[in-house]
C-alpha atoms as a PDB file:
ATOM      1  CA  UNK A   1     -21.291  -6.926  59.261  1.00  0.00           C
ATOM      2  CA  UNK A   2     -19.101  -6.733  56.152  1.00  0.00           C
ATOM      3  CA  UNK A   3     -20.392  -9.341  53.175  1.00  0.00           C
ATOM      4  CA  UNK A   4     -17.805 -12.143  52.478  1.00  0.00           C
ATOM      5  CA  UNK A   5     -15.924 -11.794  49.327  1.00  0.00           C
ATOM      6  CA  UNK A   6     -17.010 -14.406  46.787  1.00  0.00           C
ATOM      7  CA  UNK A   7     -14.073 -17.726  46.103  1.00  0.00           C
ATOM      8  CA  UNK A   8     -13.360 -16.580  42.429  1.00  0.00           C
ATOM      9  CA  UNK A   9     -13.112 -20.376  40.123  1.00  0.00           C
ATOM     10  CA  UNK A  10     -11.174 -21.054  37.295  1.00  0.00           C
ATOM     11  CA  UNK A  11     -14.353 -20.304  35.507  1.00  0.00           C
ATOM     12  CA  UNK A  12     -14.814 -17.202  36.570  1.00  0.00           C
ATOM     13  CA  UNK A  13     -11.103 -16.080  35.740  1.00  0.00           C
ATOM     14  CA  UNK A  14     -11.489 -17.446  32.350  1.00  0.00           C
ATOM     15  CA  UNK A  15     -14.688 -15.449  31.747  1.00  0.00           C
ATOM     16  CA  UNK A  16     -13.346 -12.001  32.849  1.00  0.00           C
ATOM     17  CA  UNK A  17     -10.071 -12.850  30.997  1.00  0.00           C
ATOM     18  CA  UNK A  18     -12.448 -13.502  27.759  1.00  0.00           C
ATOM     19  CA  UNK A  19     -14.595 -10.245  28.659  1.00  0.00           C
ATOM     20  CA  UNK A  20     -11.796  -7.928  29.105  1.00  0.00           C
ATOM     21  CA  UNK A  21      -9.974  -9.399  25.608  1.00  0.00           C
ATOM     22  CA  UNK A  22     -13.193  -8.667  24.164  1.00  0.00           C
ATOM     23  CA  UNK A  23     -14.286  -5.138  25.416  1.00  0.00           C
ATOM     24  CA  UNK A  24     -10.682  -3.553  25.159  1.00  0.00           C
ATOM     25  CA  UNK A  25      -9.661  -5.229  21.971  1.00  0.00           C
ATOM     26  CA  UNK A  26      -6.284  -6.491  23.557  1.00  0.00           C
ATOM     27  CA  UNK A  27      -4.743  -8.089  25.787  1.00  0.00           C
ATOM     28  CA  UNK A  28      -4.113  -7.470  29.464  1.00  0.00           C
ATOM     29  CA  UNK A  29      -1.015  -5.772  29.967  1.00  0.00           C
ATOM     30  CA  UNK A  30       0.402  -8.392  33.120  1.00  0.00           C
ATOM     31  CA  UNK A  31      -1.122  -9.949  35.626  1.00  0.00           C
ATOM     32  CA  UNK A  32      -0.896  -7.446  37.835  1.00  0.00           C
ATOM     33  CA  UNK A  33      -2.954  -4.973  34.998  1.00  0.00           C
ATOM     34  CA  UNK A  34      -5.765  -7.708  35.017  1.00  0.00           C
ATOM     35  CA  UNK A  35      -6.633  -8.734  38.446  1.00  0.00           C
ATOM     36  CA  UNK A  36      -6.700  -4.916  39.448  1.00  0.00           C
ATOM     37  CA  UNK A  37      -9.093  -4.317  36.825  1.00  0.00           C
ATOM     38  CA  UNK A  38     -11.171  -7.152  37.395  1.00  0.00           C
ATOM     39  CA  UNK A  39     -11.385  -6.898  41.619  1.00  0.00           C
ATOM     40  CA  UNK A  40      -9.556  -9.690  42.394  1.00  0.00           C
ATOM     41  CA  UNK A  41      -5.831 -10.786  43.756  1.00  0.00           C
ATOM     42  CA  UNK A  42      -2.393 -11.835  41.522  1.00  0.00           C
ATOM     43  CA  UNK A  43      -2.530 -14.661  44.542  1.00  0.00           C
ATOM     44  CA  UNK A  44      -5.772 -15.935  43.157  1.00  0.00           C
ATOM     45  CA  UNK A  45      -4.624 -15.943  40.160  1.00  0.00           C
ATOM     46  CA  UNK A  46      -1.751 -17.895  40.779  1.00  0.00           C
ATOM     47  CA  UNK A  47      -3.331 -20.638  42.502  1.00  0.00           C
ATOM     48  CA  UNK A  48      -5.368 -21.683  38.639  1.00  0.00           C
ATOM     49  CA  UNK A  49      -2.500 -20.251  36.618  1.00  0.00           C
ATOM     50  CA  UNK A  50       1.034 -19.108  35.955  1.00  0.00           C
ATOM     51  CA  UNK A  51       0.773 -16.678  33.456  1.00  0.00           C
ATOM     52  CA  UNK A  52      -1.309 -15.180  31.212  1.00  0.00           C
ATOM     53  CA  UNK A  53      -0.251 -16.949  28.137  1.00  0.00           C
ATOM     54  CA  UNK A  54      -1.303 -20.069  30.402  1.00  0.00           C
ATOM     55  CA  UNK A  55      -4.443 -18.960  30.562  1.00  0.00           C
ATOM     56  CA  UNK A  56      -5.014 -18.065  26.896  1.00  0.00           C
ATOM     57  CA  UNK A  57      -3.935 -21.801  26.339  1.00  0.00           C
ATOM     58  CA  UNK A  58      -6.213 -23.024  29.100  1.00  0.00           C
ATOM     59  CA  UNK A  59      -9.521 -21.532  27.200  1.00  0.00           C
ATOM     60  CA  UNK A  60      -8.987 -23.373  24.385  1.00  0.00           C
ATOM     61  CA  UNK A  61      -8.147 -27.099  26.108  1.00  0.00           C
ATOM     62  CA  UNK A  62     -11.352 -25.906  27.861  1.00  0.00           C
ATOM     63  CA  UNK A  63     -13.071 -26.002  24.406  1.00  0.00           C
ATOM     64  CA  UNK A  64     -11.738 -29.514  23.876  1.00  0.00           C
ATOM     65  CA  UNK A  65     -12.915 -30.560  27.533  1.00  0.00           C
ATOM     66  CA  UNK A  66     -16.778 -28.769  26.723  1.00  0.00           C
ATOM     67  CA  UNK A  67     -16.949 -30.951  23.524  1.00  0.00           C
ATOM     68  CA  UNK A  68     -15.606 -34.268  24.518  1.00  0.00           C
ATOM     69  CA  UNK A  69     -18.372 -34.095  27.549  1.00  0.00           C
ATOM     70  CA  UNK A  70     -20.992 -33.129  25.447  1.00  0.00           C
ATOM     71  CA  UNK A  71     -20.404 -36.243  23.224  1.00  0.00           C
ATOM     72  CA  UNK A  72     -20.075 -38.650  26.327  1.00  0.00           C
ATOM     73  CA  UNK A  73     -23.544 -37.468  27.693  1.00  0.00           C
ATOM     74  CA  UNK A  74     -25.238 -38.837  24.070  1.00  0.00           C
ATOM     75  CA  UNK A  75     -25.436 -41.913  25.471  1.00  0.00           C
ATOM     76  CA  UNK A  76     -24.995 -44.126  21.214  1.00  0.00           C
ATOM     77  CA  UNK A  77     -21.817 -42.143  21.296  1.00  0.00           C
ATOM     78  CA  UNK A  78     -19.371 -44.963  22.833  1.00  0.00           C
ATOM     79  CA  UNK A  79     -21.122 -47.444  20.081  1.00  0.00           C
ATOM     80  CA  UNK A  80     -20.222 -45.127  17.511  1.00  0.00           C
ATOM     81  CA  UNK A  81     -17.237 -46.458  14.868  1.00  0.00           C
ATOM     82  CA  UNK A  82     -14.062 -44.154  14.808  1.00  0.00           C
ATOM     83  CA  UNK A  83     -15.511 -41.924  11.836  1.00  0.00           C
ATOM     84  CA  UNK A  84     -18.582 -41.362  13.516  1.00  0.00           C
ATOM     85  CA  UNK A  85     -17.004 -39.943  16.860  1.00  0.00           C
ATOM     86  CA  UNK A  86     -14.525 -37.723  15.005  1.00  0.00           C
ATOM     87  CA  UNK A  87     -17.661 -36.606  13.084  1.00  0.00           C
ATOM     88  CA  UNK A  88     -19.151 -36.272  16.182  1.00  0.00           C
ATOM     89  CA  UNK A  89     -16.550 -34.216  18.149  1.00  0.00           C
ATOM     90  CA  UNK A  90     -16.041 -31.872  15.105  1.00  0.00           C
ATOM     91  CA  UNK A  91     -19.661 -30.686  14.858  1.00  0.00           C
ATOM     92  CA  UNK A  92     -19.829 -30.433  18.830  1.00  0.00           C
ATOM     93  CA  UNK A  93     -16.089 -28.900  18.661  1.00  0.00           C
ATOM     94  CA  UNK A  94     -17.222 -26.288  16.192  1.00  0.00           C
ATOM     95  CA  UNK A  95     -20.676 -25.152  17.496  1.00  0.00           C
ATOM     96  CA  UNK A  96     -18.373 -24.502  21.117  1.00  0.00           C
ATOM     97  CA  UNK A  97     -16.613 -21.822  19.165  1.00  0.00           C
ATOM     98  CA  UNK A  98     -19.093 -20.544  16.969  1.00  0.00           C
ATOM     99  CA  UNK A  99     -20.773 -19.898  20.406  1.00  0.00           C
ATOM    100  CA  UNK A 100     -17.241 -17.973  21.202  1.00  0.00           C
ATOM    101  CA  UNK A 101     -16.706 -16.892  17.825  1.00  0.00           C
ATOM    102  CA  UNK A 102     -15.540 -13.466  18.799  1.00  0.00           C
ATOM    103  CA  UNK A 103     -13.337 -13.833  21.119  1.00  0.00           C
ATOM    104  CA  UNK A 104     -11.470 -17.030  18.823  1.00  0.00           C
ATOM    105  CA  UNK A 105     -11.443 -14.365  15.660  1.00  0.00           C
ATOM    106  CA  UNK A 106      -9.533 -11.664  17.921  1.00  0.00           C
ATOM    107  CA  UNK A 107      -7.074 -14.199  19.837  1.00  0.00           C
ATOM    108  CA  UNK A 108      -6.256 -16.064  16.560  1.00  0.00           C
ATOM    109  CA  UNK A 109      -5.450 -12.804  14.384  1.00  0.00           C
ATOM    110  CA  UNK A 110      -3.977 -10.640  17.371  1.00  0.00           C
ATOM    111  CA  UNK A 111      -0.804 -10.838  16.400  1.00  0.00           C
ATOM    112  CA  UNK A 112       0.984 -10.180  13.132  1.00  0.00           C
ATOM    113  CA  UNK A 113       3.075 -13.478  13.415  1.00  0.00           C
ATOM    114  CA  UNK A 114       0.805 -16.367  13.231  1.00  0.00           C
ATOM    115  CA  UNK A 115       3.046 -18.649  14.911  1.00  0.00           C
ATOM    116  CA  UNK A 116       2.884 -16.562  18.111  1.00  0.00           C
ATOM    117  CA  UNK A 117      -1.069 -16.476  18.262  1.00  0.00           C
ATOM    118  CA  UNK A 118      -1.515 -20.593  17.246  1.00  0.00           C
ATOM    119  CA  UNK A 119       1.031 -20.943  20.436  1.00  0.00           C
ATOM    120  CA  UNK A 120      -2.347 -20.423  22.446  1.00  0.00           C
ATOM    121  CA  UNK A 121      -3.476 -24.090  20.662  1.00  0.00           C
ATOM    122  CA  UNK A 122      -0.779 -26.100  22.214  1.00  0.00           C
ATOM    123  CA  UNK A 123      -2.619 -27.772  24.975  1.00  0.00           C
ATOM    124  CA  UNK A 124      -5.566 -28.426  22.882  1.00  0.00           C
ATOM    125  CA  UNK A 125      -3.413 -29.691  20.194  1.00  0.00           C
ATOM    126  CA  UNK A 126      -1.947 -32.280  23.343  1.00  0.00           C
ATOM    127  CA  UNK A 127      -5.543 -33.251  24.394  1.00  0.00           C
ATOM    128  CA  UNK A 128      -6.600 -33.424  20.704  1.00  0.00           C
ATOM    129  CA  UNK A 129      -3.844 -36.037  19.868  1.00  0.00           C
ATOM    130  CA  UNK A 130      -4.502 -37.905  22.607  1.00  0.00           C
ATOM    131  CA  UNK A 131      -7.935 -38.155  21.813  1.00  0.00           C
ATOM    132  CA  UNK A 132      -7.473 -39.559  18.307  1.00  0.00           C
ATOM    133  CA  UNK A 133      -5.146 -42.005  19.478  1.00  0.00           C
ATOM    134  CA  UNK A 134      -8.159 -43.065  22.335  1.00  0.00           C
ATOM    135  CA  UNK A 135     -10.719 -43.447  19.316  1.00  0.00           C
ATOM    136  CA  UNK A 136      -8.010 -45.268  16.981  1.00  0.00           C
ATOM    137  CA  UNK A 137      -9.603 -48.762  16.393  1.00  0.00           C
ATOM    138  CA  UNK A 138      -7.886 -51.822  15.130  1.00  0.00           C
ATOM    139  CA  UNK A 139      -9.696 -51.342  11.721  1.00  0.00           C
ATOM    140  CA  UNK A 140      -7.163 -48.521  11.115  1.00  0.00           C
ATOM    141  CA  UNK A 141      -3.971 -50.543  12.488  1.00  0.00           C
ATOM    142  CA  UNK A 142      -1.072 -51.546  10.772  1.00  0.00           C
ATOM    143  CA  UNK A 143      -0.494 -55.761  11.754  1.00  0.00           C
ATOM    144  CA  UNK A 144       2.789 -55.017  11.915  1.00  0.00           C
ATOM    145  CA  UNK A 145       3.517 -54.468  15.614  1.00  0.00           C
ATOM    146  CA  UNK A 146       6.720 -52.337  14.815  1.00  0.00           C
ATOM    147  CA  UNK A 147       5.095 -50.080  12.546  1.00  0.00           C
ATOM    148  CA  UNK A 148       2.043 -49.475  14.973  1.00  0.00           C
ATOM    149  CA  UNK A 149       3.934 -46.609  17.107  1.00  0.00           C
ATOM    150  CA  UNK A 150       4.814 -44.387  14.365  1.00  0.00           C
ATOM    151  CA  UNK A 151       1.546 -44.956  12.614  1.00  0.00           C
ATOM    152  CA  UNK A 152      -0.194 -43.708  15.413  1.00  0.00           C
ATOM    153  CA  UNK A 153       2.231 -40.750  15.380  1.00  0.00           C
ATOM    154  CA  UNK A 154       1.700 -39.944  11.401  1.00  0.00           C
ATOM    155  CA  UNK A 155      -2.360 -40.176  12.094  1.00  0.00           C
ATOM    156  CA  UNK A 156      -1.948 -37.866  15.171  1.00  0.00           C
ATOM    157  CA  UNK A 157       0.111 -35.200  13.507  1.00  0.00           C
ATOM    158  CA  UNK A 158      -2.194 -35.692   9.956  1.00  0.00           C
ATOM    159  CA  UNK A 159      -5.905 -35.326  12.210  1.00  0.00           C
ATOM    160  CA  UNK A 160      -4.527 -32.489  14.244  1.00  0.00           C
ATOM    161  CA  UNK A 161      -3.225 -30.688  11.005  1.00  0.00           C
ATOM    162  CA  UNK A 162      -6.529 -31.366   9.378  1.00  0.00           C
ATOM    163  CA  UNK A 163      -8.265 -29.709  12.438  1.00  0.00           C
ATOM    164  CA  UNK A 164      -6.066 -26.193  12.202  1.00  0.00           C
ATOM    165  CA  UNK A 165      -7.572 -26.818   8.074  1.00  0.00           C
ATOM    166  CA  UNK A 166     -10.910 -26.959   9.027  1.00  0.00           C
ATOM    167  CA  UNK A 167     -10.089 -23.863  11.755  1.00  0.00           C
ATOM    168  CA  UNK A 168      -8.493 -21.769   8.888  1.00  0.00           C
ATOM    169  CA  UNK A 169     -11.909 -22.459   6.595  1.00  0.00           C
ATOM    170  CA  UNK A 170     -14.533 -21.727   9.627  1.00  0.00           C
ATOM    171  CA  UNK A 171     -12.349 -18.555  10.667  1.00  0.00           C
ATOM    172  CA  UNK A 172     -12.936 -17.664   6.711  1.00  0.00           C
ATOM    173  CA  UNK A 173     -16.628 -19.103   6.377  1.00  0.00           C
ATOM    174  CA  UNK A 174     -19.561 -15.753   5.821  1.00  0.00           C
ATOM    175  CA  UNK A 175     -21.954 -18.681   4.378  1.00  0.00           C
ATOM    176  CA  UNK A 176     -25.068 -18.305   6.689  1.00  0.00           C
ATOM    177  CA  UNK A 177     -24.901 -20.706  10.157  1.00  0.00           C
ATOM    178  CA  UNK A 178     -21.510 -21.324   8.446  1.00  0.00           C
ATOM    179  CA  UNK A 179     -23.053 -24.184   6.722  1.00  0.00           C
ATOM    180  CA  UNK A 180     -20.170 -24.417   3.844  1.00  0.00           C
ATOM    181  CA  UNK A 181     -18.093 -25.317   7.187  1.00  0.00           C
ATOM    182  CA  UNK A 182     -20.281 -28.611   8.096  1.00  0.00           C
ATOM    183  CA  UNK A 183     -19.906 -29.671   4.812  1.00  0.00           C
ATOM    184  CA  UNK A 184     -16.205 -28.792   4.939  1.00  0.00           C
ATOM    185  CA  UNK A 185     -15.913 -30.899   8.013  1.00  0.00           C
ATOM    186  CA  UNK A 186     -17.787 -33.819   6.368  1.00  0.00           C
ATOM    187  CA  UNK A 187     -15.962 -33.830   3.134  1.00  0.00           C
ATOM    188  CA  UNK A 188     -12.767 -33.912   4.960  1.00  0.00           C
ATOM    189  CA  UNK A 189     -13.141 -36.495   7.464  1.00  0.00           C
ATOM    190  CA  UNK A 190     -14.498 -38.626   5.006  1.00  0.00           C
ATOM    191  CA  UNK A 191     -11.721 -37.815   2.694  1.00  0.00           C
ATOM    192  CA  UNK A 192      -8.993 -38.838   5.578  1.00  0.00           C
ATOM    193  CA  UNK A 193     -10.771 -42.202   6.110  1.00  0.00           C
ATOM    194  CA  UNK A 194     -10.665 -43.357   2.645  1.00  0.00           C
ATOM    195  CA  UNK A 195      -7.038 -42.402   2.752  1.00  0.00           C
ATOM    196  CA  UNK A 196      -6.701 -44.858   5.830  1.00  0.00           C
ATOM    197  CA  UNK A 197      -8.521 -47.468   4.476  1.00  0.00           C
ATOM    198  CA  UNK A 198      -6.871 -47.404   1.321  1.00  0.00           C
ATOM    199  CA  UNK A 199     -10.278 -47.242  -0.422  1.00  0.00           C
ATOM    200  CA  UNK A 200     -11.612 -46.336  -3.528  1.00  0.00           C
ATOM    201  CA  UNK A 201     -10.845 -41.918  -4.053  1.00  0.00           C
ATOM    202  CA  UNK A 202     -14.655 -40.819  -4.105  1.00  0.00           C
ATOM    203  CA  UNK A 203     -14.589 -39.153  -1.210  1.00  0.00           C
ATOM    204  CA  UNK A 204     -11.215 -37.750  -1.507  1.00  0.00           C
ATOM    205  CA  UNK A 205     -12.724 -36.388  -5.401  1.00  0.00           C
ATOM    206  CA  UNK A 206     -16.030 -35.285  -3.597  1.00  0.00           C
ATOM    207  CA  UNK A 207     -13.716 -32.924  -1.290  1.00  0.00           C
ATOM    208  CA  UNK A 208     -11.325 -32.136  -4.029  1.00  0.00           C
ATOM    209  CA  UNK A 209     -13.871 -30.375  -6.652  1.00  0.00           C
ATOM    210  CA  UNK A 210     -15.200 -28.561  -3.216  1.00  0.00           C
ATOM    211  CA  UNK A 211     -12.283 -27.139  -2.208  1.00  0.00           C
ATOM    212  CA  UNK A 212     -11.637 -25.600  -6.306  1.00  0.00           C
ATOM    213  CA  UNK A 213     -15.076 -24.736  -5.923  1.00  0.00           C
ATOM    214  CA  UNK A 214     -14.690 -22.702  -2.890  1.00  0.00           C
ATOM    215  CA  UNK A 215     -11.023 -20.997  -3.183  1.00  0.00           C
ATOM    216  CA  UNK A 216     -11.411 -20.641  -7.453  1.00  0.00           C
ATOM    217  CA  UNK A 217     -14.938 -19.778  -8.296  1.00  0.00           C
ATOM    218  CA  UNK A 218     -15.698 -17.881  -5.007  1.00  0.00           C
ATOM    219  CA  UNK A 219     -12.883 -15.512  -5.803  1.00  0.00           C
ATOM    220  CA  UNK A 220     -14.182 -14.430  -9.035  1.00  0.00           C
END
């Protein structure tokens, strides 16, 4: 009696499409290329995805998804203040692809045009946003109810371009357990806080005389 072929998941796709990446040092050639050479059908395929590059995408919204469950399972997370959670989902955020370091390094210097290999961030840059704007209190809200909207926008766009930042340094980081990167993260978020409260610049000082530290002195 012939053995029933395995349902392949999402999951499973995912990890051969990481696997393969990460054995051959490229990427699969078409779909076609990759479900031959992994024993399964285009039509499977299909029914999680609809095209590679939708795929590559998917992994790292995948990332996002891992972290933000991770933080709801701590059960003091929903009493944390905003700070606190984006302090939180950058240290969970951050271990997830230290964990995947490999495969992130190759993806995100594949090609010689940036632009084309941060194209693979755009759903987690979606689900990112989104998540700020969940965690925004009223602490960090204009009063004026005309202003709110493109507030919200500005601290999107300003968290999510301090994320690719912090990506950049960790990507660069060969301090041990990439600890300059947790105190990179720290610095930083602090820093952006005391911008949005409008409070005194210690923090934003602090993270200054890092950063010379780290891109002067290092270099010499």
């Amino acid at each position: 009696m012939a053995t029933k072929k395995k349902t392949i998941t999402k999951e499973d796709i995912v990890s051969k499409y990481m696997n393969e990446v990460l054995e051959k040092g490229t990427k699969p050639k078409s779909v076609y290329h990759f479900t031959k050479e992994n024993d399964f059908t285009e039509a499977e395929f299909y029914s999680f995805f609809g095209t590679l590059e939708g795929l590559e995408k998917e992994i790292f919204r995948l990332f996002f998804e891992n972290t933000v469950d991770l933080l709801h399972k701590n059960g003091d997370y929903l009493e944390y203040d905003m700070k606190n959670k984006m302090l939180g989902f950058y240290f969970t955020f951050f271990e997830i692809l230290t964990a995947n370091r490999s495969y992130v390094l190759q993806v995100l210097k594949m090609d010689k045009n940036p632009l084309k290999n941060l194209v693979q961030l755009t759903l987690l840059r979606d689900n990112f946003r989104n998540y700020v704007s969940e965690i925004l209190t009223d602490d960090y809200r204009l009063e004026q109810e005309k202003l709110q909207k493109f507030q919200e926008k500005a601290i999107q766009e300003s968290a999510w371009l301090q994320l690719m930042l912090t990506i950049k340094f960790w990507m660069e980081d060969e301090s041990a357990a990439f600890e300059k990167t947790d105190i990179f993260i720290e610095k930083s978020v602090n820093a952006s806080f005391e911008l949005m409260n409008v409070a005194p610049m210690n923090h934003l000082i602090d993270f200054g005389k890092f950063l010379f530290k780290e891109k002067i002195y290092s270099k010499q």
